[in-house]
N, C-alpha and C. Protein backbone atom coordinates (compact mmCIF):
# COMPACT_ATOMS: atom_id res chain seq x y z
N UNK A 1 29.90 9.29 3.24
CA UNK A 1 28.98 8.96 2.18
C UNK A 1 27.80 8.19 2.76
N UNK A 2 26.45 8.44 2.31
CA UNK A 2 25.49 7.81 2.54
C UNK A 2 24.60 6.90 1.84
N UNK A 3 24.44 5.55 2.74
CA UNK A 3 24.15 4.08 1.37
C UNK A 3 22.55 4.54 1.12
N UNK A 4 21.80 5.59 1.70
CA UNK A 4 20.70 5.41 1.31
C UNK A 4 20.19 6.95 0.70
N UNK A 5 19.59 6.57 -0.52
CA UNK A 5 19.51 8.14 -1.60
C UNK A 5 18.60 9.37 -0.87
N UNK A 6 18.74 10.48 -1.22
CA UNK A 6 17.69 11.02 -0.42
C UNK A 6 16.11 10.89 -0.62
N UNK A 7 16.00 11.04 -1.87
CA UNK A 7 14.64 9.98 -2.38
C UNK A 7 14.27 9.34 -1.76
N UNK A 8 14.77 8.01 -1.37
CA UNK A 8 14.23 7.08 -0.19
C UNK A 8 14.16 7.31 1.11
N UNK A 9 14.74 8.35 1.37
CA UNK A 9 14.61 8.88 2.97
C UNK A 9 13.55 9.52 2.82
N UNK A 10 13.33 10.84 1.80
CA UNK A 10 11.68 11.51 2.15
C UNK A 10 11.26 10.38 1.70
N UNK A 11 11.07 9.52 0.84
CA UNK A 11 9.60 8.80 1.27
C UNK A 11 9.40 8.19 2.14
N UNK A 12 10.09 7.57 2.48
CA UNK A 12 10.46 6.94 3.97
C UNK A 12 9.78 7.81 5.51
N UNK A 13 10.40 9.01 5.33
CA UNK A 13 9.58 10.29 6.13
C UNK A 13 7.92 10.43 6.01
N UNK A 14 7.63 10.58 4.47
CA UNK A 14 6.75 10.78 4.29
C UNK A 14 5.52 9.68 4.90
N UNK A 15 6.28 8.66 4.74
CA UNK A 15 5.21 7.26 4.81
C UNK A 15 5.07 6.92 6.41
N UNK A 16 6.13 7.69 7.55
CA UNK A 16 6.01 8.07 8.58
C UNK A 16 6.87 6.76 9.30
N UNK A 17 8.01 5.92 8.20
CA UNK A 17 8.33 4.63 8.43
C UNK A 17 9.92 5.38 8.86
N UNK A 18 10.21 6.67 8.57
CA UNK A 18 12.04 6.94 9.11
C UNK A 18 11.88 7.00 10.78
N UNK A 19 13.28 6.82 11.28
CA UNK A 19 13.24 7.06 13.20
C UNK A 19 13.00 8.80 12.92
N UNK A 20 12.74 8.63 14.45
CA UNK A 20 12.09 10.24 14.74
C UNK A 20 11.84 11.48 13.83
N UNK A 21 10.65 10.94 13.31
CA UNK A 21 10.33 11.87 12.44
C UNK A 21 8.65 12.21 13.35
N UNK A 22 8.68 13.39 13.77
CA UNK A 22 6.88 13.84 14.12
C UNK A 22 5.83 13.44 13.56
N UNK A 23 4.61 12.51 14.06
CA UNK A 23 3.75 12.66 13.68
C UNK A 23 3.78 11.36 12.66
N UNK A 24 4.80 10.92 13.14
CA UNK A 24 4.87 9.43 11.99
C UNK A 24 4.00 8.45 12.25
N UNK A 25 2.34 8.61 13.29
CA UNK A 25 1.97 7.56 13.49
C UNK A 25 0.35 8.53 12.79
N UNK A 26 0.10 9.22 12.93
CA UNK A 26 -0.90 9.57 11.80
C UNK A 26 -0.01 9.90 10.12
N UNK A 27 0.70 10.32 9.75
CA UNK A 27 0.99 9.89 8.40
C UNK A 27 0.93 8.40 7.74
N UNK A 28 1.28 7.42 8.91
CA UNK A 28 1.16 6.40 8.53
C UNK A 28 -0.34 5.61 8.31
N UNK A 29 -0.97 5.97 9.57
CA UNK A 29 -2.58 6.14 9.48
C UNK A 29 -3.12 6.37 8.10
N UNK A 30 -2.98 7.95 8.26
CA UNK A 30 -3.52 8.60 6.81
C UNK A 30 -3.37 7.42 5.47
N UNK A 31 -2.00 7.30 5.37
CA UNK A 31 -1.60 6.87 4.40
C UNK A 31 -2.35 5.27 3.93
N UNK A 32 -2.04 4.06 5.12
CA UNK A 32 -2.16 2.90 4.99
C UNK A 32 -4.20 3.25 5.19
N UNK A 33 -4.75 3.86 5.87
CA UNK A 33 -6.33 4.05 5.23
C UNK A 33 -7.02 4.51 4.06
N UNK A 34 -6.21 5.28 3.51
CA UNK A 34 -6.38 5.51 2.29
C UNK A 34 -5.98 3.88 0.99
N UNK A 35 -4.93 3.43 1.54
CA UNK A 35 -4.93 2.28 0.72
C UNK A 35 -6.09 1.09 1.10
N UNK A 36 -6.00 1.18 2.56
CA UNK A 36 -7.78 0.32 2.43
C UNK A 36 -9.26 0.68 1.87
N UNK A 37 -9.22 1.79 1.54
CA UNK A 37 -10.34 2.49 0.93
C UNK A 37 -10.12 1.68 -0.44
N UNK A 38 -8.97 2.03 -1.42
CA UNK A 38 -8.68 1.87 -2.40
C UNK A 38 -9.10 -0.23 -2.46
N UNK A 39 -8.52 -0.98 -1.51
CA UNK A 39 -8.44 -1.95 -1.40
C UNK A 39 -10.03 -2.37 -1.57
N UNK A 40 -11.28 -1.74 -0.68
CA UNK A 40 -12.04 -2.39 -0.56
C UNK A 40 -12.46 -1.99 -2.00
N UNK A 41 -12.84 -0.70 -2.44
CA UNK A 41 -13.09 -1.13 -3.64
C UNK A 41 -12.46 -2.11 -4.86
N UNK A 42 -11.40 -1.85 -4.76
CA UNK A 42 -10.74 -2.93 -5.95
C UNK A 42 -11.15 -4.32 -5.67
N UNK A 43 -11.95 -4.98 -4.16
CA UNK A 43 -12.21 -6.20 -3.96
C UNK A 43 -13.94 -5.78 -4.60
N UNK A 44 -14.51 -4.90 -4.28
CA UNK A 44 -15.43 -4.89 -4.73
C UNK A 44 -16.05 -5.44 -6.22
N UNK A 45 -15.15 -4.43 -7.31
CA UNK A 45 -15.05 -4.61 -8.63
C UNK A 45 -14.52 -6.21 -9.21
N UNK A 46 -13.67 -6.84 -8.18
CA UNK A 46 -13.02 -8.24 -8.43
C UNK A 46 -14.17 -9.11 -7.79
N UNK A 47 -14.94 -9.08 -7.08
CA UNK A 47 -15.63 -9.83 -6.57
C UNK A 47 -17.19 -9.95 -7.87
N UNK A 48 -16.99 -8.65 -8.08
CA UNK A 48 -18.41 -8.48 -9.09
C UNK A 48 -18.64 -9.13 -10.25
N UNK A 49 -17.16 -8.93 -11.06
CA UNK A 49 -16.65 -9.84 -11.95
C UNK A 49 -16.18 -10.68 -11.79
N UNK A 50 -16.39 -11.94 -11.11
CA UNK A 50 -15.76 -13.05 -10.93
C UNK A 50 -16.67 -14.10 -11.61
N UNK A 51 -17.04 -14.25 -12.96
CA UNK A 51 -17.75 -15.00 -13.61
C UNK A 51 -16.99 -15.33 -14.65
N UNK A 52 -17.20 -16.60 -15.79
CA UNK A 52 -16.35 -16.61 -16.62
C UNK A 52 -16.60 -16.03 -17.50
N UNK A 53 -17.97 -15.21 -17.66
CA UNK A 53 -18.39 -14.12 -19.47
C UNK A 53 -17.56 -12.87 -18.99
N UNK A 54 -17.40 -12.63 -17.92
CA UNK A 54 -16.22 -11.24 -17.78
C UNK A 54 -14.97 -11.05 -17.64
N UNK A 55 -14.77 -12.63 -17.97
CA UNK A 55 -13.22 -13.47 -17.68
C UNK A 55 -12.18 -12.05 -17.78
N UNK A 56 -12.16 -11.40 -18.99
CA UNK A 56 -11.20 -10.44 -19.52
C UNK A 56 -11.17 -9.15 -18.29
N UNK A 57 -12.33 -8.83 -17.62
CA UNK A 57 -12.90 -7.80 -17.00
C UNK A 57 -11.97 -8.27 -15.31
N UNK A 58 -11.76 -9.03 -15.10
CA UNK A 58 -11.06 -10.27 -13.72
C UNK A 58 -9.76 -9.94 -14.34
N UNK A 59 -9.26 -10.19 -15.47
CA UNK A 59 -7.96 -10.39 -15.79
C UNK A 59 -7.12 -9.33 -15.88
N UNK A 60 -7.92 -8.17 -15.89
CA UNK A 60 -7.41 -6.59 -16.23
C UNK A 60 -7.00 -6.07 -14.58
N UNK A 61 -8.09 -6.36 -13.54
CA UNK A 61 -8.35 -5.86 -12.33
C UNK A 61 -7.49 -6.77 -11.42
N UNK A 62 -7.21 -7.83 -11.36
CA UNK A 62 -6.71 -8.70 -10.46
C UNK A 62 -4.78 -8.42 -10.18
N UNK A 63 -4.28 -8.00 -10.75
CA UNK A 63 -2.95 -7.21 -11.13
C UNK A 63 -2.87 -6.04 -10.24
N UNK A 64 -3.54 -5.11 -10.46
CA UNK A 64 -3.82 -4.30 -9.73
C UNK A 64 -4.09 -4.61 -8.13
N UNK A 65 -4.88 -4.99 -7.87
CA UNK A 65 -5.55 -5.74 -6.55
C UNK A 65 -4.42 -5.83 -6.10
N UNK A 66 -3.80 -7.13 -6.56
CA UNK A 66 -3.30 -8.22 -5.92
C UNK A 66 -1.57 -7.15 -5.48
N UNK A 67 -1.45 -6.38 -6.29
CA UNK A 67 -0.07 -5.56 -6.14
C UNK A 67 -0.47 -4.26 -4.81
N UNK A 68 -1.54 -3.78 -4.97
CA UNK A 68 -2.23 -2.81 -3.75
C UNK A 68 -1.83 -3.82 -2.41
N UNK A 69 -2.73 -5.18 -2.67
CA UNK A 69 -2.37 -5.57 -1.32
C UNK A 69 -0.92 -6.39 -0.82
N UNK A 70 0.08 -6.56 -1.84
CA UNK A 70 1.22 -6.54 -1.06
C UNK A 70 1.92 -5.67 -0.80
N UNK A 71 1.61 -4.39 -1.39
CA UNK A 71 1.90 -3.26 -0.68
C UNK A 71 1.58 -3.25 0.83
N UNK A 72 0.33 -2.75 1.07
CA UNK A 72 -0.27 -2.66 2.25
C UNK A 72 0.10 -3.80 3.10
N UNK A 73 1.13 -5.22 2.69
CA UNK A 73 1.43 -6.11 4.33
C UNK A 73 2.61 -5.69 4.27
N UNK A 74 3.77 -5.41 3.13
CA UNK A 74 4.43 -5.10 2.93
C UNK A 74 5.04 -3.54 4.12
N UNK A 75 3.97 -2.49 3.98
CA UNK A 75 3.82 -1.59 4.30
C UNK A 75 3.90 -1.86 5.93
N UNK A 76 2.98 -2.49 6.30
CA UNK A 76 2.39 -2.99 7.96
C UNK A 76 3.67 -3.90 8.21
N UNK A 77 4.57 -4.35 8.10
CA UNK A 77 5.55 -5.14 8.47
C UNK A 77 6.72 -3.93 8.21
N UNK A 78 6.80 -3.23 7.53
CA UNK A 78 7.95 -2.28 7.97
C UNK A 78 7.72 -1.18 8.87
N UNK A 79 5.99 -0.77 9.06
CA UNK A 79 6.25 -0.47 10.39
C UNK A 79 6.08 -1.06 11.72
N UNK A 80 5.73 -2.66 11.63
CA UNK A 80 6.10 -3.36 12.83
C UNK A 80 7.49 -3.29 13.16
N UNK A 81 8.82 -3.57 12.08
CA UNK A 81 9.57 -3.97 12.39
C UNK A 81 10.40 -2.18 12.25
N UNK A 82 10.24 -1.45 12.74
CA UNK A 82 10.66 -0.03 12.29
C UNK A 82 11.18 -0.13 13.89
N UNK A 83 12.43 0.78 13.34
CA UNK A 83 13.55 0.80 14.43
C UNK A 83 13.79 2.68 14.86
């Protein structure tokens, strides 16, 4: 029996974070640049609205943000520590 579902193995594959899987260092590329794309804009839009008349406009976006980027160290520390 196996403790880990197959679900989490392809994504795991996919995200280029399983052992010997081909090509796991541009999937991971691909992948974690595409979330900095996403990142700089979402700092963009948070930085723009950072006044208190758009208070609501900060409060909607910062959730978002703030969850993108613990993904992305989140992300970078499992493939530092990838075995």
């Amino acid at each position: 029996m196996n403790t880990i579902s197959p679900a989490v193995k392809i994504g795991l594959r996919l995200l280029g974070i399983w052992p010997d899987v081909s090509y796991s260092t541009t999937y991971w590329l691909s992948f974690m640049s595409s979330i900095l794309v996403i990142q700089y804009f979402q700092y963009l839009y948070i930085f723009e609205h950072l006044s208190m008349s758009e208070l609501s406009n900060l409060v909607d976006g910062l959730p978002m943000t703030l969850d993108y980027s613990l993904t992305f160290f989140k992300l970078t520390s499992l493939w530092i520590q990838r075995r």
